[in-house]
N, C-alpha and C. Protein backbone atom coordinates (compact mmCIF):
# COMPACT_ATOMS: atom_id res chain seq x y z
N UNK A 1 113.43 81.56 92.17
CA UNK A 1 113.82 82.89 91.74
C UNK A 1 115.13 83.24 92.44
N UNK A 2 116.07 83.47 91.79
CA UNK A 2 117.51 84.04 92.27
C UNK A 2 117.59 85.65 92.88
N UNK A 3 118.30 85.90 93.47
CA UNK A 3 118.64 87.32 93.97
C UNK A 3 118.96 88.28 92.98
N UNK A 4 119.46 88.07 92.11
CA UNK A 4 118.98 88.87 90.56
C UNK A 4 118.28 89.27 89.98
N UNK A 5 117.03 88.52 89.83
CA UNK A 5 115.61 88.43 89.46
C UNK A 5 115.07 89.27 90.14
N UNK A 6 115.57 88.90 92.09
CA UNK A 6 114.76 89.85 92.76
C UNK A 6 115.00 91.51 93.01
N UNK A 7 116.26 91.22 92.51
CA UNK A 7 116.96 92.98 92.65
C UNK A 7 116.28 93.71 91.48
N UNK A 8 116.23 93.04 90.10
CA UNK A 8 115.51 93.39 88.94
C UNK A 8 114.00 94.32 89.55
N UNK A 9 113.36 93.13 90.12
CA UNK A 9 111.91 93.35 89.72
C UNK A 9 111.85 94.65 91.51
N UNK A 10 113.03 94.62 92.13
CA UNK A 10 112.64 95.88 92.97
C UNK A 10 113.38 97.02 92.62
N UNK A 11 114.02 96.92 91.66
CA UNK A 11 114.75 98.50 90.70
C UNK A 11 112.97 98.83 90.32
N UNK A 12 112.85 97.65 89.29
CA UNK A 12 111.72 98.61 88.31
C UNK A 12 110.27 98.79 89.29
N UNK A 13 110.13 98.19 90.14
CA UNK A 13 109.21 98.64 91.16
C UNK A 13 109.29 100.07 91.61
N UNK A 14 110.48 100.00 92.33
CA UNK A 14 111.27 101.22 92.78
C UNK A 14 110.79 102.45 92.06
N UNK A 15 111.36 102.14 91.20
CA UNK A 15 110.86 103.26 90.21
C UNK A 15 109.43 103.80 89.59
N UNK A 16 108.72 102.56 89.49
CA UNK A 16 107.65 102.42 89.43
C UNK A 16 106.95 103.35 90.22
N UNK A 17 107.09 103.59 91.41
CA UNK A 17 106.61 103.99 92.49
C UNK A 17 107.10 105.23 93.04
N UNK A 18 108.65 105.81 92.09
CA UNK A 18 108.86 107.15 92.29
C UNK A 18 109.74 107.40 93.46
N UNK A 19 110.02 105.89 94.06
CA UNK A 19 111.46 106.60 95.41
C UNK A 19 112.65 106.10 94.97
N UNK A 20 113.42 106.88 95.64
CA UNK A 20 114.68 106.76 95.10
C UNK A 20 115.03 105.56 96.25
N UNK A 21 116.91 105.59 95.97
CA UNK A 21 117.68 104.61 96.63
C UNK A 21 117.49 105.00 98.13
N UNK A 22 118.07 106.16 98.08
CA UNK A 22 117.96 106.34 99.56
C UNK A 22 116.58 106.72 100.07
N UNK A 23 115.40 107.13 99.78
CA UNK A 23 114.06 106.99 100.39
C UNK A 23 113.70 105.46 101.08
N UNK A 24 114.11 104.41 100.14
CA UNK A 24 113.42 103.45 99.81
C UNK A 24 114.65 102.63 101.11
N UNK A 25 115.77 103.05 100.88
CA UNK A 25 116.81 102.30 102.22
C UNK A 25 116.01 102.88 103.95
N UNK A 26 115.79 104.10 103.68
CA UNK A 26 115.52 105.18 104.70
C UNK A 26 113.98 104.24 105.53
N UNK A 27 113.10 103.61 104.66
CA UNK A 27 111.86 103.59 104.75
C UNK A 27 112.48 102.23 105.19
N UNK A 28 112.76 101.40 104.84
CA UNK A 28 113.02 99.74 105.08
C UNK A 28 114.51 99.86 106.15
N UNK A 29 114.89 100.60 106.43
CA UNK A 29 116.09 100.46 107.36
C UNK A 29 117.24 99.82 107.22
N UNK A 30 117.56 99.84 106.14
CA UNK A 30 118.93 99.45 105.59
C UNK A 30 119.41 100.72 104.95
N UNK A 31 120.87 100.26 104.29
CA UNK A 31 121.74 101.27 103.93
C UNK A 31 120.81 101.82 102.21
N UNK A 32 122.10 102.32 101.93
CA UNK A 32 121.51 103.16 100.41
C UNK A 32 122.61 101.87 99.67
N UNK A 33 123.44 101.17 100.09
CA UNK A 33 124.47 100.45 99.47
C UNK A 33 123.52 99.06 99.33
N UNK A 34 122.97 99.06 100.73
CA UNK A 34 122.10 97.61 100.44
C UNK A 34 121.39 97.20 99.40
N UNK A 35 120.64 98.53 99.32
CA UNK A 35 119.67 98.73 98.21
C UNK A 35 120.47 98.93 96.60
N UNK A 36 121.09 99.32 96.73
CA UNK A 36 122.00 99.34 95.42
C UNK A 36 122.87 98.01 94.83
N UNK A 37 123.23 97.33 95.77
CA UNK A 37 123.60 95.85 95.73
C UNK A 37 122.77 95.12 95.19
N UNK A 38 122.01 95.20 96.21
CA UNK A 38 120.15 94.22 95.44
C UNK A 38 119.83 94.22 94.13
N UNK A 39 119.20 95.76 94.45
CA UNK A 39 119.20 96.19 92.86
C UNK A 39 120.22 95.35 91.61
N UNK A 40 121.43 95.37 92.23
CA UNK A 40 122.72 94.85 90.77
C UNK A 40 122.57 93.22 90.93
N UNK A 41 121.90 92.84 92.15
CA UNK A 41 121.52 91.02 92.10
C UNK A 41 123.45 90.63 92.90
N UNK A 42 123.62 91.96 93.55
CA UNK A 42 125.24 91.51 94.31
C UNK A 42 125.14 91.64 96.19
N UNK A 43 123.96 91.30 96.42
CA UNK A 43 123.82 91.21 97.88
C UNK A 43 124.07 90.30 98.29
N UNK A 44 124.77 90.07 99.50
CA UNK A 44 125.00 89.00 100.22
C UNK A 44 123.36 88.18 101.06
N UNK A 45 123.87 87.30 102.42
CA UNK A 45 123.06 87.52 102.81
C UNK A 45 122.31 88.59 103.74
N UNK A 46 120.79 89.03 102.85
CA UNK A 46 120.01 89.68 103.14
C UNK A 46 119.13 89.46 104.10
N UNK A 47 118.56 88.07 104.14
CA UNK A 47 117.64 87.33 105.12
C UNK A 47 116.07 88.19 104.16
N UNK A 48 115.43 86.87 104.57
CA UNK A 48 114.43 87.16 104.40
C UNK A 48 112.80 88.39 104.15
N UNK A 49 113.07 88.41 106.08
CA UNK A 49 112.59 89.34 106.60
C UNK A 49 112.85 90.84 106.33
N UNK A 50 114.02 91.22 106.03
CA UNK A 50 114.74 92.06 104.92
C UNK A 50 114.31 92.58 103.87
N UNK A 51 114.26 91.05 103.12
CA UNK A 51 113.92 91.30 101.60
C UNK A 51 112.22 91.80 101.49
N UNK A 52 111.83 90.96 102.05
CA UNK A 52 110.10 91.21 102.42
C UNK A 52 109.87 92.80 102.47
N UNK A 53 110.27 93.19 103.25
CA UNK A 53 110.15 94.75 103.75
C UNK A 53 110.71 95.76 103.15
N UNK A 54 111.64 95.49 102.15
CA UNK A 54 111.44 96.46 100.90
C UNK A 54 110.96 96.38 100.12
N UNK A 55 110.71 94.50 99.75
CA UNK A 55 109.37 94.36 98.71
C UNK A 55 108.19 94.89 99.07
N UNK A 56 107.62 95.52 100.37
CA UNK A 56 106.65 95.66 100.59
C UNK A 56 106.89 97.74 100.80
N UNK A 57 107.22 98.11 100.49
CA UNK A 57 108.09 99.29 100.57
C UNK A 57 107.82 99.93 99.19
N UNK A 58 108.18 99.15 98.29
CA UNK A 58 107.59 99.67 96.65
C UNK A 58 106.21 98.95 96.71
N UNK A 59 105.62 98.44 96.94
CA UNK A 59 104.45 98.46 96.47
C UNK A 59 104.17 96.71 96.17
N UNK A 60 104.86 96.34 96.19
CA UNK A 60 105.28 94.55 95.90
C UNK A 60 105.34 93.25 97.02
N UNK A 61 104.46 92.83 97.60
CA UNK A 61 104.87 92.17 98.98
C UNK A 61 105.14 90.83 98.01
N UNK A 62 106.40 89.95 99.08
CA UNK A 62 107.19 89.26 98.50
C UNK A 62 105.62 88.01 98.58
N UNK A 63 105.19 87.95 99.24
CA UNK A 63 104.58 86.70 100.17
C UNK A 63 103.20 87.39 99.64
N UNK A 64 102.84 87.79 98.15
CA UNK A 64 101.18 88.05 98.37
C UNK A 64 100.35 86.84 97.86
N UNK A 65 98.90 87.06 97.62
CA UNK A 65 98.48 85.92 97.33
C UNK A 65 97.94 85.80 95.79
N UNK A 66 98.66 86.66 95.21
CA UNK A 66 98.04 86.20 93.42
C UNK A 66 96.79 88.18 93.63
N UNK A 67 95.78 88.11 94.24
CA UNK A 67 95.00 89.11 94.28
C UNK A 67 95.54 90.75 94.12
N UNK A 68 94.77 91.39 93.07
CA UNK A 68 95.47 92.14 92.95
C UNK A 68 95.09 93.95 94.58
N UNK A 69 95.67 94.44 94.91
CA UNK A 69 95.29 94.65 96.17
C UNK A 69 95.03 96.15 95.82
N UNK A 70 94.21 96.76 96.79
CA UNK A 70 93.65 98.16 96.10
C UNK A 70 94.24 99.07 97.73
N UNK A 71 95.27 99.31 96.97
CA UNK A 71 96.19 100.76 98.16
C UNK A 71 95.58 101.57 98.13
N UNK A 72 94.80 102.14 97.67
CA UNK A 72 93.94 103.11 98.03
C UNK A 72 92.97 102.87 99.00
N UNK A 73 92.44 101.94 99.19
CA UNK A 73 91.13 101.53 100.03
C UNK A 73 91.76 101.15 101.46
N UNK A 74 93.27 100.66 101.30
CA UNK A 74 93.47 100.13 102.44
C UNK A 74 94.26 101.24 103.29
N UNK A 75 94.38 102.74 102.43
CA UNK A 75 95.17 103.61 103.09
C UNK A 75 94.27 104.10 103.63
N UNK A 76 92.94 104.23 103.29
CA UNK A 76 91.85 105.44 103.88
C UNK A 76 91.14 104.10 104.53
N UNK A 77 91.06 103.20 104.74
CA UNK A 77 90.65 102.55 105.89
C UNK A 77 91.90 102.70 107.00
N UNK A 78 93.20 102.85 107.17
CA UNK A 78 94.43 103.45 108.11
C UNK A 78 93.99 104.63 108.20
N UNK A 79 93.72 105.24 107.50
CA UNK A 79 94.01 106.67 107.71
C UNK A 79 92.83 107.35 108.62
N UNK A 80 91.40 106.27 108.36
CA UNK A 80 90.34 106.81 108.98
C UNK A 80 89.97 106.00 110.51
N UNK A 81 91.20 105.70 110.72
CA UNK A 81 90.19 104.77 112.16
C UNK A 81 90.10 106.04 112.59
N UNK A 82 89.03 106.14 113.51
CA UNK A 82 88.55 106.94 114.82
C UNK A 82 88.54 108.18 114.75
N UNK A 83 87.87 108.22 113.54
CA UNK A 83 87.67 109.53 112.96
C UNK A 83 86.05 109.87 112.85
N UNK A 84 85.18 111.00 113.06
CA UNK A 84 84.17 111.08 112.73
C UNK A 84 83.93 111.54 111.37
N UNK A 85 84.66 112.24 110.49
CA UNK A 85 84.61 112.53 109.39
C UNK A 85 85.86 111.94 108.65
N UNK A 86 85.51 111.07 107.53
CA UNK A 86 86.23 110.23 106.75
C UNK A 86 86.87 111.18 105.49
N UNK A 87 87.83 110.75 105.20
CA UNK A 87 88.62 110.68 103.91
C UNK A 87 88.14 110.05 102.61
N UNK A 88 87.64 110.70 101.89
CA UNK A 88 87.56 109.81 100.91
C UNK A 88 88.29 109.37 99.72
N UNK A 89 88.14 109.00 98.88
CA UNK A 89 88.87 108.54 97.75
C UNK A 89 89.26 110.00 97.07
N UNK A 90 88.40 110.97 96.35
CA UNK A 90 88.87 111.91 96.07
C UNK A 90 89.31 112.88 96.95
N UNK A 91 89.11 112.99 98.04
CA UNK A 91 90.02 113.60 99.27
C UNK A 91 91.20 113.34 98.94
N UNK A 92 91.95 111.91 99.22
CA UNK A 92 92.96 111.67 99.25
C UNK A 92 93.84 111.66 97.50
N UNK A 93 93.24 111.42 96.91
CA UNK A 93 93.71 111.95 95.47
C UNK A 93 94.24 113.33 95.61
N UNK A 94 93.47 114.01 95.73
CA UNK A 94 93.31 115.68 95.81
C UNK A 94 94.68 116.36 96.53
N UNK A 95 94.62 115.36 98.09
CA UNK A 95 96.05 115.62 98.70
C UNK A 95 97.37 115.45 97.81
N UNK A 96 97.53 113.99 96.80
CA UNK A 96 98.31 113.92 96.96
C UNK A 96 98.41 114.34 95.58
N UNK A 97 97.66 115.00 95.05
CA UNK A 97 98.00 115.55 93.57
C UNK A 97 98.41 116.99 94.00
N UNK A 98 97.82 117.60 94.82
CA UNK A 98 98.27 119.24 94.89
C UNK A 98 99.17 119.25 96.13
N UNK A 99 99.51 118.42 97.02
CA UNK A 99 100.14 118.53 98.31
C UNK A 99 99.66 119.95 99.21
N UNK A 100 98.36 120.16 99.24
CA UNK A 100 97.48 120.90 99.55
C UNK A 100 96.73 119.97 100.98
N UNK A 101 96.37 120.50 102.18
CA UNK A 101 95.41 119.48 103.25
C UNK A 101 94.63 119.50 102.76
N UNK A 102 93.25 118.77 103.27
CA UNK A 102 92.08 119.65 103.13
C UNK A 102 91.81 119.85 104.39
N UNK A 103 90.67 121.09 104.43
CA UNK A 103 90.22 121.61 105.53
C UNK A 103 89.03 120.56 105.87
N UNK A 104 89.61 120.37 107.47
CA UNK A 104 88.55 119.93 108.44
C UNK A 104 89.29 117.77 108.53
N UNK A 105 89.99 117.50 107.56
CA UNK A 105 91.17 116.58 107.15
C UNK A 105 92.16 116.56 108.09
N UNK A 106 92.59 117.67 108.91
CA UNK A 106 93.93 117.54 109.20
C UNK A 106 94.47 116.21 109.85
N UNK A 107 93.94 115.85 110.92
CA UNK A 107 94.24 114.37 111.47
C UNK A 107 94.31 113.10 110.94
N UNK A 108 93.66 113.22 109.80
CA UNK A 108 93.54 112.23 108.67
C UNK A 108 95.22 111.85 108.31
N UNK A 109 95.66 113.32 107.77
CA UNK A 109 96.44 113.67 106.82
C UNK A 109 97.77 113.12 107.88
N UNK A 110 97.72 114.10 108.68
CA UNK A 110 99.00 113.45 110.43
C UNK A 110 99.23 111.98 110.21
N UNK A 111 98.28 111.54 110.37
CA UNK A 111 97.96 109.63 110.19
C UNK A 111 98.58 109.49 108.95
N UNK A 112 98.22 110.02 107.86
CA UNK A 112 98.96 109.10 106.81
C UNK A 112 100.41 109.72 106.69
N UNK A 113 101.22 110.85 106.97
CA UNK A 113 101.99 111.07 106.94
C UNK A 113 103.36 110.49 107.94
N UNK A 114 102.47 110.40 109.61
CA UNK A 114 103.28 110.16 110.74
C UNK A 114 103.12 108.22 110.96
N UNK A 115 101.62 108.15 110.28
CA UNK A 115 101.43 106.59 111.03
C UNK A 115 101.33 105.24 109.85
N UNK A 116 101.10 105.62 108.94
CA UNK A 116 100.76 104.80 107.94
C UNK A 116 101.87 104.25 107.24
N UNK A 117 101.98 102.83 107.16
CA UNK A 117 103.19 102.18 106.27
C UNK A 117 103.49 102.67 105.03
N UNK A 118 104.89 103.00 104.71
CA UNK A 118 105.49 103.04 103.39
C UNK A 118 105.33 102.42 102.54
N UNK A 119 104.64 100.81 103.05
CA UNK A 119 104.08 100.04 101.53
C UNK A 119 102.76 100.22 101.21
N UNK A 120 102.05 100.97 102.29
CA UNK A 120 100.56 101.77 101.52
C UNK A 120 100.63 102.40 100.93
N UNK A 121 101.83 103.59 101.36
CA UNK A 121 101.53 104.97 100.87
C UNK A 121 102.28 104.51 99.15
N UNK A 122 103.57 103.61 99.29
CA UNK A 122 103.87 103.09 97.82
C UNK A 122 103.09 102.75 96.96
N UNK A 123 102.17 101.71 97.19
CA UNK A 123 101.31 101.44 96.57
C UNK A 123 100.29 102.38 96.24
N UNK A 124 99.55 103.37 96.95
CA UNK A 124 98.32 104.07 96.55
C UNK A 124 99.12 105.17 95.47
N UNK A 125 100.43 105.45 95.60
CA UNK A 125 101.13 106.18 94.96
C UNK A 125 101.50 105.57 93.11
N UNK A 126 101.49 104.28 93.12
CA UNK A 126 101.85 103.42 91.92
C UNK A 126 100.16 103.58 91.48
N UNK A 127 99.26 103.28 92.48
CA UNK A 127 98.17 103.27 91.88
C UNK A 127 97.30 104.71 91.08
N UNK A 128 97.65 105.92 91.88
CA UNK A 128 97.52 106.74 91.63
C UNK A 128 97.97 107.53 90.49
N UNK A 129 99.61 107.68 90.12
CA UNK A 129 100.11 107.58 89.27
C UNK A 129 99.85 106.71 88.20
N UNK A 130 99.59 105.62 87.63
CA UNK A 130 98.88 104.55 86.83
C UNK A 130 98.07 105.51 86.08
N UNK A 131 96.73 105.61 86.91
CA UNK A 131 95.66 106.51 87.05
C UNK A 131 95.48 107.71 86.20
N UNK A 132 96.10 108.58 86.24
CA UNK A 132 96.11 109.57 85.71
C UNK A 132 97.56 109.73 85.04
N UNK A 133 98.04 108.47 84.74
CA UNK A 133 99.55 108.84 83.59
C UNK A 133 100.33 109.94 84.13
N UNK A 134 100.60 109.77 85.23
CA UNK A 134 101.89 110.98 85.33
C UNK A 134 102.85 110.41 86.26
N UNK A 135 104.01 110.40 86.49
CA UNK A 135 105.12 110.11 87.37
C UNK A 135 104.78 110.32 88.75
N UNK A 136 105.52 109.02 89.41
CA UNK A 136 105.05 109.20 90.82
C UNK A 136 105.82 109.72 91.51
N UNK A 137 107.08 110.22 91.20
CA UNK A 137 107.99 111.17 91.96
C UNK A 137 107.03 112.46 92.35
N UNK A 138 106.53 113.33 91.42
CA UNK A 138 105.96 114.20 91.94
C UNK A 138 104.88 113.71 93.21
N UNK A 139 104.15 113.25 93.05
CA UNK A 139 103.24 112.46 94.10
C UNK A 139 103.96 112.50 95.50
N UNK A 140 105.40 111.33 95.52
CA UNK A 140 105.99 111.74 96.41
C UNK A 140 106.58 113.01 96.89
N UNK A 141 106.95 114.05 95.74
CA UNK A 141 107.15 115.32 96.45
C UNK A 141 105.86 116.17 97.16
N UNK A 142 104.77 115.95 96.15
CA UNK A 142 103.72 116.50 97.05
C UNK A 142 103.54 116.03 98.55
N UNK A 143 103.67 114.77 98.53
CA UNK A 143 103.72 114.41 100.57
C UNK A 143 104.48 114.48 100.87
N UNK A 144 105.79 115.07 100.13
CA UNK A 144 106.80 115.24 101.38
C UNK A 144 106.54 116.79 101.85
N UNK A 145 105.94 117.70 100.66
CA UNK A 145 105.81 118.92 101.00
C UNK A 145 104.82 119.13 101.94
N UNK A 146 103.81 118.24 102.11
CA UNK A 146 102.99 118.17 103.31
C UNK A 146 103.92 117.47 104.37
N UNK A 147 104.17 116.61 104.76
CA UNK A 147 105.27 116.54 106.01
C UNK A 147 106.18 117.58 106.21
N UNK A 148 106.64 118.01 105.56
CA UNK A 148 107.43 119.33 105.78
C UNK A 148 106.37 120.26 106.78
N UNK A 149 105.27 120.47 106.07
CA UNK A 149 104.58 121.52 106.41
C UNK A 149 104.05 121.38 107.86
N UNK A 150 103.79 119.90 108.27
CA UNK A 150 102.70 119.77 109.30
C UNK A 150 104.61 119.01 110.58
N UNK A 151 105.63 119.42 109.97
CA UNK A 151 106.70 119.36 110.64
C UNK A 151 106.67 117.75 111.39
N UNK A 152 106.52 117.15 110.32
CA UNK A 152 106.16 115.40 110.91
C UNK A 152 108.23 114.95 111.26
N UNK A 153 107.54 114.42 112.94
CA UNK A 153 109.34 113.97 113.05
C UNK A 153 109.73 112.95 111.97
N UNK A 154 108.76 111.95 111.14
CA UNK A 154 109.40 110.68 110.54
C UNK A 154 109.90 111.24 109.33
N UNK A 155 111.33 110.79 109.59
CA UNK A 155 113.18 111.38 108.96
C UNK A 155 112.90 110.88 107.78
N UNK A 156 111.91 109.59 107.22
CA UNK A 156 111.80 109.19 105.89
C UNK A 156 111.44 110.37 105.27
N UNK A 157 110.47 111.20 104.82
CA UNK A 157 109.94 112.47 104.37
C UNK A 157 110.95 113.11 104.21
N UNK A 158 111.92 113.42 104.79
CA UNK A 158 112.95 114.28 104.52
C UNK A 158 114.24 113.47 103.37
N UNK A 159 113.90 112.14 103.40
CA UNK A 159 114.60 111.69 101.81
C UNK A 159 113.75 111.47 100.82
N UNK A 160 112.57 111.72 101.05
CA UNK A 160 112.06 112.05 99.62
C UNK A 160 112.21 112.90 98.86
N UNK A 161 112.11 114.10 99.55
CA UNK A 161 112.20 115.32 98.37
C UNK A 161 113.81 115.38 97.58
């Protein structure tokens, strides 16, 4: 597979998943140019480790194994270590459809906002969106309007909206 191919299939991921250029640079630690290069299949060398970590950023790990992987299950297993009261599946729907907490949730919510990888929250977001047919941009604005709210320092949230 050429660097073309791969810029292709992380535009329509990208999108797929509702972040923009600069969210998606912001989240993987490269520029907004990097990502725009890629995207056109005109990047130099990227290295590997690089490429991996924005593939895994939309929702796409470069290195998976064929299985198809359920972001939802693996965000509320993150989201719930060491918690006495769990998150559940419609919990976390609920959040990220109304960008509403729930009550008695809050630490849950901290965790997925402050601690949880960008290629979970991508993925449960592609999956979610899927789901109920609607665009995953909003999705992402709903958690950014919860990071806003619960004043989370991670600077990614603040290029989403």
């Amino acid at each position: 597979m050429d660097i073309s191919t791969i810029g292709a299939i992380i535009k329509k991921e990208r999108t797929a998943c509702g972040l923009s250029q600069k969210a998606l640079a912001e989240a993987s630690h490269v520029s907004r140019v990097t990502i725009v290069n890629l995207e056109k299949g005109k990047v130099g060398d990227i290295g590997a480790v690089k490429l991996a970590q924005i593939a895994e950023n939309v929702g796409t790990p470069l290195f998976a194994t064929g299985k198809k992987m359920d972001f939802f299950k693996m965000t509320l297993n993150n989201v719930n270590t060491s918690y006495k009261k769990t998150m559940s599946i419609s919990d976390l729907e609920k959040l990220m459809l109304s960008g509403k907490i729930p009550p008695g949730l809050e630490g849950q919510v901290l965790h997925l906002i402050d601690e949880t990888p960008t290629s979970l929250v991508a993925g449960a977001i592609k999956q979610l969106a899927a789901k109920k047919n609607m665009q995953a941009k909003q999705v992402w604005k709903n958690l950014a309007q919860v990071a806003a709210q619960i004043q989370t320092p991670n600077k990614f949230w603040s290029s989403v909206g």
